[in-house]
Protein backbone atom coordinates (compact mmCIF):
# COMPACT_ATOMS: atom_id res chain seq x y z
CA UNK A 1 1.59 27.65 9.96
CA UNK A 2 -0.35 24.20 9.68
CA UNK A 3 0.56 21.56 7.66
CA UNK A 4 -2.37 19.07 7.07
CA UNK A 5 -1.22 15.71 8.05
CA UNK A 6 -1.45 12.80 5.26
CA UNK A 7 -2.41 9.51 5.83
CA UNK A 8 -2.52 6.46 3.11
CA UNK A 9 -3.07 3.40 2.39
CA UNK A 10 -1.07 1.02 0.16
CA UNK A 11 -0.61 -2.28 -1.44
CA UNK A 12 2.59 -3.90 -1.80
CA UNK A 13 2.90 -7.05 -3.62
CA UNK A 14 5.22 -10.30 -4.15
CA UNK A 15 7.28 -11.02 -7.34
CA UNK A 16 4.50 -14.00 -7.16
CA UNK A 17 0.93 -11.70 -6.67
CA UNK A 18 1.05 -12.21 -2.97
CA UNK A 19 -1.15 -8.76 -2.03
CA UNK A 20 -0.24 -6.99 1.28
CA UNK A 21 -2.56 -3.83 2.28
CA UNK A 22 -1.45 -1.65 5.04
CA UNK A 23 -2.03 2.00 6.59
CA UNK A 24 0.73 4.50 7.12
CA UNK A 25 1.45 8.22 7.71
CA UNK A 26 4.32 8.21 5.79
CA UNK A 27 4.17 6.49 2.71
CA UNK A 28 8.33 6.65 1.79
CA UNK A 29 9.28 5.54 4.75
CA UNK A 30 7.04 2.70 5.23
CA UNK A 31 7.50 1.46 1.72
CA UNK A 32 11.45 1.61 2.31
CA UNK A 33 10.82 -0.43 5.78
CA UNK A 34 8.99 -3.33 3.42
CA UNK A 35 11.63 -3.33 0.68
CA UNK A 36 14.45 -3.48 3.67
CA UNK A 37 12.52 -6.48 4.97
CA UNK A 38 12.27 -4.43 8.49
CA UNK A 39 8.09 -5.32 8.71
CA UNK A 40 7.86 -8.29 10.78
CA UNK A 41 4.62 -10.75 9.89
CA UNK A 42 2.61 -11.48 6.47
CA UNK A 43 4.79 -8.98 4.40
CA UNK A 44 7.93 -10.29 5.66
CA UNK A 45 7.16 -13.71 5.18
CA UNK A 46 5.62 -13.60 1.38
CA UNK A 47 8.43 -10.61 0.31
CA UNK A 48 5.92 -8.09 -0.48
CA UNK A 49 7.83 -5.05 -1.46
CA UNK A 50 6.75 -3.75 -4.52
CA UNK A 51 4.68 -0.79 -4.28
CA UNK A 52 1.61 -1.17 -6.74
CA UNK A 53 -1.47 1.08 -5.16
CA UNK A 54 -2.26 3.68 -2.86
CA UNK A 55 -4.36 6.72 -1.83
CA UNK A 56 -3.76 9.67 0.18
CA UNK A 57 -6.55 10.78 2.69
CA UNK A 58 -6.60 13.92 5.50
CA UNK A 59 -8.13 11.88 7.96
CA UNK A 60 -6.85 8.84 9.43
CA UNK A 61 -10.35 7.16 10.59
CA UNK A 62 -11.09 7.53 6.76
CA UNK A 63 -7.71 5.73 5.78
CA UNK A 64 -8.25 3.56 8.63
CA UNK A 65 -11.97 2.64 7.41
CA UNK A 66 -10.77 2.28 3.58
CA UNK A 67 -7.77 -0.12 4.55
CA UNK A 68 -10.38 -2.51 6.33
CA UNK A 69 -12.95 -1.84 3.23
CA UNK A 70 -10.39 -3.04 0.62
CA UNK A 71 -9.06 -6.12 3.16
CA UNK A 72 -12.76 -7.70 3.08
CA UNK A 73 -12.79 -7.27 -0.84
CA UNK A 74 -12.05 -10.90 -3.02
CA UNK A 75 -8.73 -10.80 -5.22
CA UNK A 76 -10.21 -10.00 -8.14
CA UNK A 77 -11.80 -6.82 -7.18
CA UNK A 78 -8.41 -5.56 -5.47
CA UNK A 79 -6.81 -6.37 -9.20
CA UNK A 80 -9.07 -4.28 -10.72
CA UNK A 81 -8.45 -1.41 -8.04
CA UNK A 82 -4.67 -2.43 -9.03
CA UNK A 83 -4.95 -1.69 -12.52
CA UNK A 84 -7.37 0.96 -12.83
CA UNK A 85 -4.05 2.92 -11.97
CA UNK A 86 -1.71 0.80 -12.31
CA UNK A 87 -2.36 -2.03 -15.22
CA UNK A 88 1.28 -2.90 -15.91
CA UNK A 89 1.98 -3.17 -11.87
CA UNK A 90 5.05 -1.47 -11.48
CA UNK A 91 6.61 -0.30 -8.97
CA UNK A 92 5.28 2.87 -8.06
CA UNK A 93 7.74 3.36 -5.17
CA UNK A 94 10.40 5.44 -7.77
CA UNK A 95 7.79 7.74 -8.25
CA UNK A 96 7.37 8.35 -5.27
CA UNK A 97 10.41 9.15 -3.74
């Protein structure tokens, strides 16, 4: 049997907007590392942990080439990805799990 592997990409932010976007084939677990502090670099440093966006894709060159699409993006148009889903930004990571 073949189980399609699942790729995603996420943002996590700060408690003050700080926006962290990041690639991962496993969405819990990498969401648990962030929230555990266990990431070293940018999330780490501006304590984002709060799961607020992501999408699920078969292939990762596609999650790969949407992670780098949404990093070049200004703030305002990663909001309104944000809240298109998401407009009270909670934390989706309980819905997750």
């Amino acid at each position: 049997m073949f189980v399609e592997k699942k790729y995603y990409i996420y943002i996590v932010a700060s408690l003050s907007g700080t926006l962290y976007i990041g690639v991962t084939s496993s969405l819990i677990r990498r969401i648990a590392e962030h929230k555990k502090g266990k990431i070293e670099g940018f999330s780490k440093k501006y304590s984002c942990h709060k799961l607020v966006y992501y999408e699920i894709f078969g292939d990762v060159n596609a999650a790969i080439g949407r992670e780098k699409e949404i990093k070049k993006w200004r703030r305002e148009k990663k909001e309104e990805l944000i809240k298109k889903i998401n407009p009270h930004w909670n934390d989706l990571y309980n819905e997750i799990v």
